[in-house]
Protein backbone atom coordinates (compact mmCIF):
# COMPACT_ATOMS: atom_id res chain seq x y z
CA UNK A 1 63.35 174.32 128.20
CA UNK A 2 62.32 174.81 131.67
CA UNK A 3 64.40 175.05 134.65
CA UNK A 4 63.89 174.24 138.29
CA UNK A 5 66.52 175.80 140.88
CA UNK A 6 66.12 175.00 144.29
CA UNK A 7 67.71 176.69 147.15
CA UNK A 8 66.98 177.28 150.92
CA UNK A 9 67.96 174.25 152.37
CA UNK A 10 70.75 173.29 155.38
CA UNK A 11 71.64 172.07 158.43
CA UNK A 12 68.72 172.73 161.25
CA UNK A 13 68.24 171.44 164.70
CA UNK A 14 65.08 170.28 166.09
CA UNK A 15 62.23 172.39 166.20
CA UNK A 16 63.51 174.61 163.82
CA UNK A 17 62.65 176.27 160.67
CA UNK A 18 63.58 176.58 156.78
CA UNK A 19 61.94 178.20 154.00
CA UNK A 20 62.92 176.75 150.67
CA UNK A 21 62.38 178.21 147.52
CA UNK A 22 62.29 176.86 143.83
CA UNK A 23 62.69 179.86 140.62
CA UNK A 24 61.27 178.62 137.60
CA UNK A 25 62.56 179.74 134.17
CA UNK A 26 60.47 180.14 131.25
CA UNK A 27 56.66 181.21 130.69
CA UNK A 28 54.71 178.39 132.21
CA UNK A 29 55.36 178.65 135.81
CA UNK A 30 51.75 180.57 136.70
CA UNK A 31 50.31 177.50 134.25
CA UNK A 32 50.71 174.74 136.17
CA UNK A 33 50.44 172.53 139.28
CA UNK A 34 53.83 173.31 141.21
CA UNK A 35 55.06 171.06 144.44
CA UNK A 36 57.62 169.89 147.13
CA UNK A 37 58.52 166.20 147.06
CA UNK A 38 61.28 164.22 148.98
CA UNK A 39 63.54 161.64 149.18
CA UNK A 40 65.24 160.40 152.12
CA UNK A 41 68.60 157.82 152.01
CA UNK A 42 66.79 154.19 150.86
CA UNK A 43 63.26 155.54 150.25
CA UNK A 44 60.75 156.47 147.60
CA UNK A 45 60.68 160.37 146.90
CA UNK A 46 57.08 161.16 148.53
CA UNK A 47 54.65 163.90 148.10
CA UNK A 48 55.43 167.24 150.14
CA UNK A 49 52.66 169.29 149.22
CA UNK A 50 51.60 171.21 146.18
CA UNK A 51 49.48 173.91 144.67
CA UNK A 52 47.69 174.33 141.79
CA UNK A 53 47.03 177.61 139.52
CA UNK A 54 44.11 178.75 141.58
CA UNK A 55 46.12 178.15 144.94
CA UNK A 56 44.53 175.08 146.51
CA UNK A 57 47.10 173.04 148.40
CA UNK A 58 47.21 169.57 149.08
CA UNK A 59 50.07 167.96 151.82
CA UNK A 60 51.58 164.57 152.55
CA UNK A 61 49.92 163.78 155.70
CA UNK A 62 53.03 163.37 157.53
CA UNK A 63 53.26 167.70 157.56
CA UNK A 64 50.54 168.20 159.78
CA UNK A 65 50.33 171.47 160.08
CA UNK A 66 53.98 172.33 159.67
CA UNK A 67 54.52 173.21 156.76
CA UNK A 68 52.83 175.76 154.14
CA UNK A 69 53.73 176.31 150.60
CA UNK A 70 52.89 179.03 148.37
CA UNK A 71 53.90 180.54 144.90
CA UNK A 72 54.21 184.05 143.45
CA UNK A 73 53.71 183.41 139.77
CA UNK A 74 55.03 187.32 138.73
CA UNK A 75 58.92 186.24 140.33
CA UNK A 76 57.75 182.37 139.12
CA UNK A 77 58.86 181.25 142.47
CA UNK A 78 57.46 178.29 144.79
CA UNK A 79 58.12 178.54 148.48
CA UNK A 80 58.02 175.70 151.09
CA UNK A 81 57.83 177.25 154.79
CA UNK A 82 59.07 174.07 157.01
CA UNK A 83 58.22 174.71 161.18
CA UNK A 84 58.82 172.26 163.87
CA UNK A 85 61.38 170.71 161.91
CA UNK A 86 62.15 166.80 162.93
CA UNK A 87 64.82 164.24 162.31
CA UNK A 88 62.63 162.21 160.25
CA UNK A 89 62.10 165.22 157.64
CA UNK A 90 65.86 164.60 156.94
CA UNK A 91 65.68 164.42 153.00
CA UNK A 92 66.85 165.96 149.50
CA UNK A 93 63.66 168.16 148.73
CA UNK A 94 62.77 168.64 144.96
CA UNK A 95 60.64 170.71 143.36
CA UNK A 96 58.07 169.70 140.94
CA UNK A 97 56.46 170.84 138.17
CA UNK A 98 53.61 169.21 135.74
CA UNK A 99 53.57 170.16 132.37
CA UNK A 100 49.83 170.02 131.58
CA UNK A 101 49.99 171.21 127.80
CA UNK A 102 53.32 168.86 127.06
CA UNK A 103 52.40 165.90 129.60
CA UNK A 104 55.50 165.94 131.54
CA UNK A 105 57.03 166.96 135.02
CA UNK A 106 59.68 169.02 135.30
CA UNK A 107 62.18 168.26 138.42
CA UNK A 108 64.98 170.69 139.87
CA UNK A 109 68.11 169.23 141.03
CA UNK A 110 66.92 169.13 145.03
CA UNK A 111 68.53 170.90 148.13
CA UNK A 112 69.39 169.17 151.45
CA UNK A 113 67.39 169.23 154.23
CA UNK A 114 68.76 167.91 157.65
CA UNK A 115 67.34 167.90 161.06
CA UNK A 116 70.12 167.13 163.82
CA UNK A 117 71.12 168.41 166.78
């Protein structure tokens, strides 16, 4: 069974910066299409960003630049580097995981994320 654990996230004030990261147990980490989503207080979780085995990335256009994930498949770990952090980007971040071979995502448990000054 795989696992997701998230950590990284916190209390940040405007402008700031977080780097979140997501460990992955099992084998299939370096097999599949990894990614960021969140979920803000009355909303549907959306799309962070994500990247696939051979490293291309695709973002929610609301990142704009900001952000920049990447993985290291040997330590099985996805990392979300958050600049120029706003109010708006307040939200529980998940990580994400799509099971190609079983047809399924995988979800960790999330990790707060809040912009305030």
């Amino acid at each position: 069974q795989v696992q997701l654990v998230e950590s990284g996230g916190g209390l940040v004030q405007p402008g700031g910066s977080l780097t979140l990261s997501c460990v992955a147990s099992g084998s299939i980490f370096g097999l599949n299409t990894v990614g960021w989503y969140r979920q803000a207080p009355g909303t549907q979780r959306e799309l962070v960003a994500s990247i696939t085995t051979g490293g291309r990335t695709n973002y929610g256009d609301f990142v704009k630049g900001r952000f920049t994930i990447s993985r290291d498949n040997v330590k099985r770990t996805l990392y979300l580097r958050m600049n120029s952090l706003k109010p708006e980007d307040t939200a529980i971040y998940f990580c994400n995981m799509e099971d190609v071979f079983r047809n399924r995502p995988y979800w960790g448990q999330g990790t707060q994320v809040t912009v305030s000054s």
